[in-house]
Structures are given as C-alpha cells and as structure tokens.
PDB file of N, CA and C in Angstrom:
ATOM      1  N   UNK A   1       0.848  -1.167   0.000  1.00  0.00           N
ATOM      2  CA  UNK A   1       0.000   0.000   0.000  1.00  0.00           C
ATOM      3  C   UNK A   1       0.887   1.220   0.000  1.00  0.00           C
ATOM      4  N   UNK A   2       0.720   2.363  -0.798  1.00  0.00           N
ATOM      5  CA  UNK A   2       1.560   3.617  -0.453  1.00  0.00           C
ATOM      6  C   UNK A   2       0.276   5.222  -0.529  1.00  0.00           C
ATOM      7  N   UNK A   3       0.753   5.702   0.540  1.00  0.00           N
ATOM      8  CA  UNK A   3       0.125   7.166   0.799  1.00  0.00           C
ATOM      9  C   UNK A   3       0.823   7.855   0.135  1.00  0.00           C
ATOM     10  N   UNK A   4      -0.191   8.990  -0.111  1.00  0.00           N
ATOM     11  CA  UNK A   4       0.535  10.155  -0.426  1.00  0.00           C
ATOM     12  C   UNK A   4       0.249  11.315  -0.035  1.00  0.00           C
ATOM     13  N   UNK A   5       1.119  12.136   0.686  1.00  0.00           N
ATOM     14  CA  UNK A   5       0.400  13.090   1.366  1.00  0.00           C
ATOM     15  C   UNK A   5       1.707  14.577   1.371  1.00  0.00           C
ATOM     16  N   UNK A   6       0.987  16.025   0.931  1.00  0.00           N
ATOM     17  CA  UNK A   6       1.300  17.119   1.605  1.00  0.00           C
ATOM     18  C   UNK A   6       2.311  17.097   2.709  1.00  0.00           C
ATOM     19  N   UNK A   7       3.144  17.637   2.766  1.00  0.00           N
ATOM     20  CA  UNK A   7       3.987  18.068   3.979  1.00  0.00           C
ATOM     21  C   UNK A   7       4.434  19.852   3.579  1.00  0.00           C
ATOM     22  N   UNK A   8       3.518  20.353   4.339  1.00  0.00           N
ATOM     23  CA  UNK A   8       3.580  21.873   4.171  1.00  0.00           C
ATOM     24  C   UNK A   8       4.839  22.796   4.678  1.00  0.00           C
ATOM     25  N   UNK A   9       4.633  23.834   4.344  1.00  0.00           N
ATOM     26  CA  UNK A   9       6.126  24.637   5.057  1.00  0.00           C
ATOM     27  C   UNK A   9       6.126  24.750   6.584  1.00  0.00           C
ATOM     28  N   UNK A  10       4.512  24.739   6.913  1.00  0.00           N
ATOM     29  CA  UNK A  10       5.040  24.617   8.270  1.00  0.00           C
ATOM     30  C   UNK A  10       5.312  23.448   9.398  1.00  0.00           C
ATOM     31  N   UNK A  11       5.190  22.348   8.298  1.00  0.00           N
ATOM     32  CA  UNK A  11       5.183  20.831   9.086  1.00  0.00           C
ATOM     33  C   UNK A  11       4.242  19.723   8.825  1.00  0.00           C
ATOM     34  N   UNK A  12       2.726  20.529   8.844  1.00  0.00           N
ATOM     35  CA  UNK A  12       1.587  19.722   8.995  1.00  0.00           C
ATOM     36  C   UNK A  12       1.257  18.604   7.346  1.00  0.00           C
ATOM     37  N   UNK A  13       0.423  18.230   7.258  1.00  0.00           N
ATOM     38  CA  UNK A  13       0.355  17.068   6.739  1.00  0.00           C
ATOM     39  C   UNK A  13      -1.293  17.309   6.369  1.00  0.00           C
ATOM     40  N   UNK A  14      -1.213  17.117   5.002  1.00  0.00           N
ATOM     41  CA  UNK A  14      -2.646  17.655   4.457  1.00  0.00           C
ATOM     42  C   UNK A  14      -2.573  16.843   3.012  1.00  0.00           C
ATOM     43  N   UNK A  15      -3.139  17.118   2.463  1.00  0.00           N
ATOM     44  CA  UNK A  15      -3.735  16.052   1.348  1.00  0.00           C
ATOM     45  C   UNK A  15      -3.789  14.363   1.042  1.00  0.00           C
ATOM     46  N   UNK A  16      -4.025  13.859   2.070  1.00  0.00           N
ATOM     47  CA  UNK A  16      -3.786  12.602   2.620  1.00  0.00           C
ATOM     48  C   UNK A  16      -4.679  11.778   1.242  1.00  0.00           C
ATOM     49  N   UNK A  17      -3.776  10.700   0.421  1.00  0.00           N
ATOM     50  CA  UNK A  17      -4.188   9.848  -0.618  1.00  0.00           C
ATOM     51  C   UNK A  17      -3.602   8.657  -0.545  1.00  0.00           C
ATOM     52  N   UNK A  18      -4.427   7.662  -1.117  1.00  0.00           N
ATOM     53  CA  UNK A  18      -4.214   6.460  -1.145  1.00  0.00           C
ATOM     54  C   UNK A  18      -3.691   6.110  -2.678  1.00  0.00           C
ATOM     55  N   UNK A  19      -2.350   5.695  -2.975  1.00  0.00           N
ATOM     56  CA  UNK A  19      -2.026   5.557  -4.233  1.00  0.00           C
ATOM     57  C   UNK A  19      -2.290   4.133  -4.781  1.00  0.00           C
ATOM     58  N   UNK A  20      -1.613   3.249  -4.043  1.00  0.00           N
ATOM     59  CA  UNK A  20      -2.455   1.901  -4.120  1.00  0.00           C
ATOM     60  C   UNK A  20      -2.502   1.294  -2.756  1.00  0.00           C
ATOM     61  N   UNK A  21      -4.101   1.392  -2.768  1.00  0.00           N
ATOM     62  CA  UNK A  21      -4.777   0.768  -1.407  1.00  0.00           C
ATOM     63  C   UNK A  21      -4.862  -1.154  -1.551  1.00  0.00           C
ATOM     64  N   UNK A  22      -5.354  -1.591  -0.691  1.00  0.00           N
ATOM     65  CA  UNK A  22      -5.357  -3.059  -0.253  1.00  0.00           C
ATOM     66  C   UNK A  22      -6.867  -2.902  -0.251  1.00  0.00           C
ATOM     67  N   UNK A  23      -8.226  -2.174   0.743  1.00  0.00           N
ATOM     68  CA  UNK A  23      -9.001  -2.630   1.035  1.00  0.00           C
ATOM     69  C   UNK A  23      -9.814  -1.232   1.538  1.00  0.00           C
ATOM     70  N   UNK A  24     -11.254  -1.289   0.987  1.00  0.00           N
ATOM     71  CA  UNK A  24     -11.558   0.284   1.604  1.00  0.00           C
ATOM     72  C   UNK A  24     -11.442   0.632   3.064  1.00  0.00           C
ATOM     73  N   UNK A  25     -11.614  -0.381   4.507  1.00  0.00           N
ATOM     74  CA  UNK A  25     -11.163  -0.274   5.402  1.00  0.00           C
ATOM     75  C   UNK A  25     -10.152   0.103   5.785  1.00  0.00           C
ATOM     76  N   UNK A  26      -8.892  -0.766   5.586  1.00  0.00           N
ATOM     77  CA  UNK A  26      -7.527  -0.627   5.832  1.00  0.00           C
ATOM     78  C   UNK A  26      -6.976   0.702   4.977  1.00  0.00           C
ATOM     79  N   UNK A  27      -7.574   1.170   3.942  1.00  0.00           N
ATOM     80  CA  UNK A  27      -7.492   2.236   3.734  1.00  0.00           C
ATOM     81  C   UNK A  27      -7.761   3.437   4.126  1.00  0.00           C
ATOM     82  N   UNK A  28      -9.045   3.357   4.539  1.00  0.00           N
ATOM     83  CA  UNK A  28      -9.838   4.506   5.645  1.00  0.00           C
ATOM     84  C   UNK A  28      -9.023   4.546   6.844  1.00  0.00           C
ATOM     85  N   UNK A  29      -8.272   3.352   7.760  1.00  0.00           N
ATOM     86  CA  UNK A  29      -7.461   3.302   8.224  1.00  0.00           C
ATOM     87  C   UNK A  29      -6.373   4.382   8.519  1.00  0.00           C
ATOM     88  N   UNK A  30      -5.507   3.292   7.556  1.00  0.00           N
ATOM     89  CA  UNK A  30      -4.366   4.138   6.755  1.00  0.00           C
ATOM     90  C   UNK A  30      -4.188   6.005   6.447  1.00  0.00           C
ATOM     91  N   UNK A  31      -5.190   6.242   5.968  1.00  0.00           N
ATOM     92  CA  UNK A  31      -5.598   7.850   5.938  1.00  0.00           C
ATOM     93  C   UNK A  31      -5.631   8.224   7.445  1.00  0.00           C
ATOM     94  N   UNK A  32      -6.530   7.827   8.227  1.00  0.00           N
ATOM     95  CA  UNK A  32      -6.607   8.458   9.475  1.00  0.00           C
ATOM     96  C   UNK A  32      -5.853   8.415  10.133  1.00  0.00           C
ATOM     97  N   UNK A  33      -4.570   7.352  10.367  1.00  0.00           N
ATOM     98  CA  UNK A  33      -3.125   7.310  10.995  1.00  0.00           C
ATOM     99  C   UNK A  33      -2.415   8.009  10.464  1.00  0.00           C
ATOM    100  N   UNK A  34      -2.396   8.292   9.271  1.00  0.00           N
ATOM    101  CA  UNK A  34      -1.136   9.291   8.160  1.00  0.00           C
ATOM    102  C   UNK A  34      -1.654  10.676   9.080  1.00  0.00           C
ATOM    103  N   UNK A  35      -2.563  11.010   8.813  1.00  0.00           N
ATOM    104  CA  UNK A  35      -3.479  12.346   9.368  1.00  0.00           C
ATOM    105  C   UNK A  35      -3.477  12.888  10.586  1.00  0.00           C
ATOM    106  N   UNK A  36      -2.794  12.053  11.065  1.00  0.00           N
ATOM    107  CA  UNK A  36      -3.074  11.948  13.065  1.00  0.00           C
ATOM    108  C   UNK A  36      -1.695  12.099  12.927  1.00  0.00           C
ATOM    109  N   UNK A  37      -1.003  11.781  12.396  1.00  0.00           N
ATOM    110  CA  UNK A  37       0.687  11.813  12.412  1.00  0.00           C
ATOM    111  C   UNK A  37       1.318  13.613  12.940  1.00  0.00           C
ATOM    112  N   UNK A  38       2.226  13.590  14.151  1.00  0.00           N
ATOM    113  CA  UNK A  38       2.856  14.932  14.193  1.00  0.00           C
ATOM    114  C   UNK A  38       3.582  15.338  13.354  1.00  0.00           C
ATOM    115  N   UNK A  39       3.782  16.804  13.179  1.00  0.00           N
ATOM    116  CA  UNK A  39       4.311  17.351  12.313  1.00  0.00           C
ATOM    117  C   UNK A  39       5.634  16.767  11.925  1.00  0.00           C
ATOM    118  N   UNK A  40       5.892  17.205  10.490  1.00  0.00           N
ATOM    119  CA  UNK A  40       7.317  16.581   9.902  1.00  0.00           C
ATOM    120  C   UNK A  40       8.140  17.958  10.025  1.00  0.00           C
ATOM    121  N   UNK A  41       9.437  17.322   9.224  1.00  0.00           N
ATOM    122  CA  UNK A  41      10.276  18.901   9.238  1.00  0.00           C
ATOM    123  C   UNK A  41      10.025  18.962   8.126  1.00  0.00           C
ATOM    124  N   UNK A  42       9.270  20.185   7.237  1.00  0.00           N
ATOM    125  CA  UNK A  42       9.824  20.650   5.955  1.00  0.00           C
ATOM    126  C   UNK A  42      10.679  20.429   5.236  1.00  0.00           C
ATOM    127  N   UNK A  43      10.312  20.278   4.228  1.00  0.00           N
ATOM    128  CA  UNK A  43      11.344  20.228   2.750  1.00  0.00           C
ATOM    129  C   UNK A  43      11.860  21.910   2.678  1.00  0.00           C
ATOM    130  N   UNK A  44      13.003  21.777   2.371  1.00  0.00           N
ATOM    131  CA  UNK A  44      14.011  23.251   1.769  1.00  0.00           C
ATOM    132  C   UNK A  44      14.491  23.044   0.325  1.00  0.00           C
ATOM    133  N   UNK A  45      14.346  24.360  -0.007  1.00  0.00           N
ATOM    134  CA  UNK A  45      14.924  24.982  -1.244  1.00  0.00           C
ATOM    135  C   UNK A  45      15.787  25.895  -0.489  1.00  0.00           C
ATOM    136  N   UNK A  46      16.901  25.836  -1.289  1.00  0.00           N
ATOM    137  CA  UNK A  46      17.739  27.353  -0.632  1.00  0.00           C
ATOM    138  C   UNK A  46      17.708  27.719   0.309  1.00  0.00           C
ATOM    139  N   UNK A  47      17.582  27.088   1.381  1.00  0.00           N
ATOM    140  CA  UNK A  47      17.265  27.295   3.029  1.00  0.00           C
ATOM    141  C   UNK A  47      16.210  27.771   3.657  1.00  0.00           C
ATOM    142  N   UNK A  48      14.547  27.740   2.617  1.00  0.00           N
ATOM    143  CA  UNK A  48      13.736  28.411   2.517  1.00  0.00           C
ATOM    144  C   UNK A  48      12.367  26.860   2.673  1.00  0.00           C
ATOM    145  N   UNK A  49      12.032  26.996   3.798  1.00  0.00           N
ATOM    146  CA  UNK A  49      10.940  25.984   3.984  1.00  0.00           C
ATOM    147  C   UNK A  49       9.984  26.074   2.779  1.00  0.00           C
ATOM    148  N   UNK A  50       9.984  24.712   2.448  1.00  0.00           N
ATOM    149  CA  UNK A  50       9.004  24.768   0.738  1.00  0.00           C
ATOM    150  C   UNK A  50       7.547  23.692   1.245  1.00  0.00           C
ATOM    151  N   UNK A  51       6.593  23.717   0.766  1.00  0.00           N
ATOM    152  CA  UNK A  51       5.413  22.502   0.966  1.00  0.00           C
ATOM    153  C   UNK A  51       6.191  21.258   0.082  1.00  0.00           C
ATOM    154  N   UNK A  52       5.764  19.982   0.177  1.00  0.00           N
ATOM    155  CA  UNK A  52       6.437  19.164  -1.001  1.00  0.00           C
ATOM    156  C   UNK A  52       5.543  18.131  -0.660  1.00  0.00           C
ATOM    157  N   UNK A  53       5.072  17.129  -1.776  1.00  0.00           N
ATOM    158  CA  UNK A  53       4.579  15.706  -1.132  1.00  0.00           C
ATOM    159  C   UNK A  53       5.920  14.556  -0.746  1.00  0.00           C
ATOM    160  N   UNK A  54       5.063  13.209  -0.109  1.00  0.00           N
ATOM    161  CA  UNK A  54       5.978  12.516   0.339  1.00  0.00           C
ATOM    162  C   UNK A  54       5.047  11.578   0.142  1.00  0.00           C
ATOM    163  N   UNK A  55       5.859  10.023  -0.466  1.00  0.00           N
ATOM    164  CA  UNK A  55       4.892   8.920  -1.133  1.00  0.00           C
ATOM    165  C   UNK A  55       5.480   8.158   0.563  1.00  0.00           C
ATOM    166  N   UNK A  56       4.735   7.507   0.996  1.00  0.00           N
ATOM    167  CA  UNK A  56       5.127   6.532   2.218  1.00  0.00           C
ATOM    168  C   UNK A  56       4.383   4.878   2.018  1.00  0.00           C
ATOM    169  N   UNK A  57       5.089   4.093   1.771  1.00  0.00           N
ATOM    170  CA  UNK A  57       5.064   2.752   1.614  1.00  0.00           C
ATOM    171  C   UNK A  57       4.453   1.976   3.325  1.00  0.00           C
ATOM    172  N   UNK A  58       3.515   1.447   3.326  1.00  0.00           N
ATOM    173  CA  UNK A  58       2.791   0.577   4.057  1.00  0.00           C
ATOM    174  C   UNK A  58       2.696  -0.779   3.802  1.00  0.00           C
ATOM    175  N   UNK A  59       3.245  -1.431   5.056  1.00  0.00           N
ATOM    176  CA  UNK A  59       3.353  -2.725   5.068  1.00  0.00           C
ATOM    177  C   UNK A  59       2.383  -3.546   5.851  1.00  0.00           C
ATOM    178  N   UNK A  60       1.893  -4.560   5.514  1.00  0.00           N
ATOM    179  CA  UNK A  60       0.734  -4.862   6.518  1.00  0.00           C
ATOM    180  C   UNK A  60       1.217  -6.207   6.297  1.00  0.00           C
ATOM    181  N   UNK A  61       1.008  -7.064   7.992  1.00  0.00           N
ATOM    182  CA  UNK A  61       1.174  -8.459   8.190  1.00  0.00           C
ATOM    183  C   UNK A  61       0.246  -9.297   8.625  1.00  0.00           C
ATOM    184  N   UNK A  62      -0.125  -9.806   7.674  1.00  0.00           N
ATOM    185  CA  UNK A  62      -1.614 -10.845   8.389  1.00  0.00           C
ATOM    186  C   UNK A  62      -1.340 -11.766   9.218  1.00  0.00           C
ATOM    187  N   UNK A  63      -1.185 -12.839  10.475  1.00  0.00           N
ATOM    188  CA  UNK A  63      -0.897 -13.601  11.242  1.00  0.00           C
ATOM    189  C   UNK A  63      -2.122 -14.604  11.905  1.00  0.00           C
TER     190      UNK A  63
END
C-alpha cells in the first residue's frame, strides 16, 4: 500500500491519498493514521521551507 500526502512549510500534513490501497477499510485506516501523524520537518529549497509531497510505503502483516 503507499500514501501520499502534503507536507507543508510549516510541518503539517494535508492532502492525505491512497495511491495503491489493499481494502476500503484498511485504507480509511491508513488515511486516518497518516493524518493523526505529528508534524514533519519541511522540505528546503535554498534554506527556505518549501510545501512538497511525500509517497510513504505501508506494510501490513496478516498472522
């Protein structure tokens, strides 16, 4: 499964997407943990906090 989501200049985490999901649950999931996540550090240009996306790979283990 991989998200894709916003990481803004000031940290937060906004446009939360599912690029390839597993299951509409574990997806609905997935979104709401990405979303709940504390702030990141910004991406830089030229020492200048920029917004940027970030693809994040999800692993899931059935047992």
């Amino acid at each position: 499964m991989f998200i894709r989501f916003l990481i803004t200049k000031q940290g937060g985490i906004e446009q939360v997407k599912v690029l390839k999901g597993v299951s509409p649950e574990i997806d609905a999931e997935a979104i709401r943990l990405v979303a709940s996540m504390p702030n990141w550090v910004p991406g830089k240009v030229d020492g200048q906090a920029v917004d940027c996306f970030y693809n994040l790979p999800i692993n899931f283990s059935v047992r």
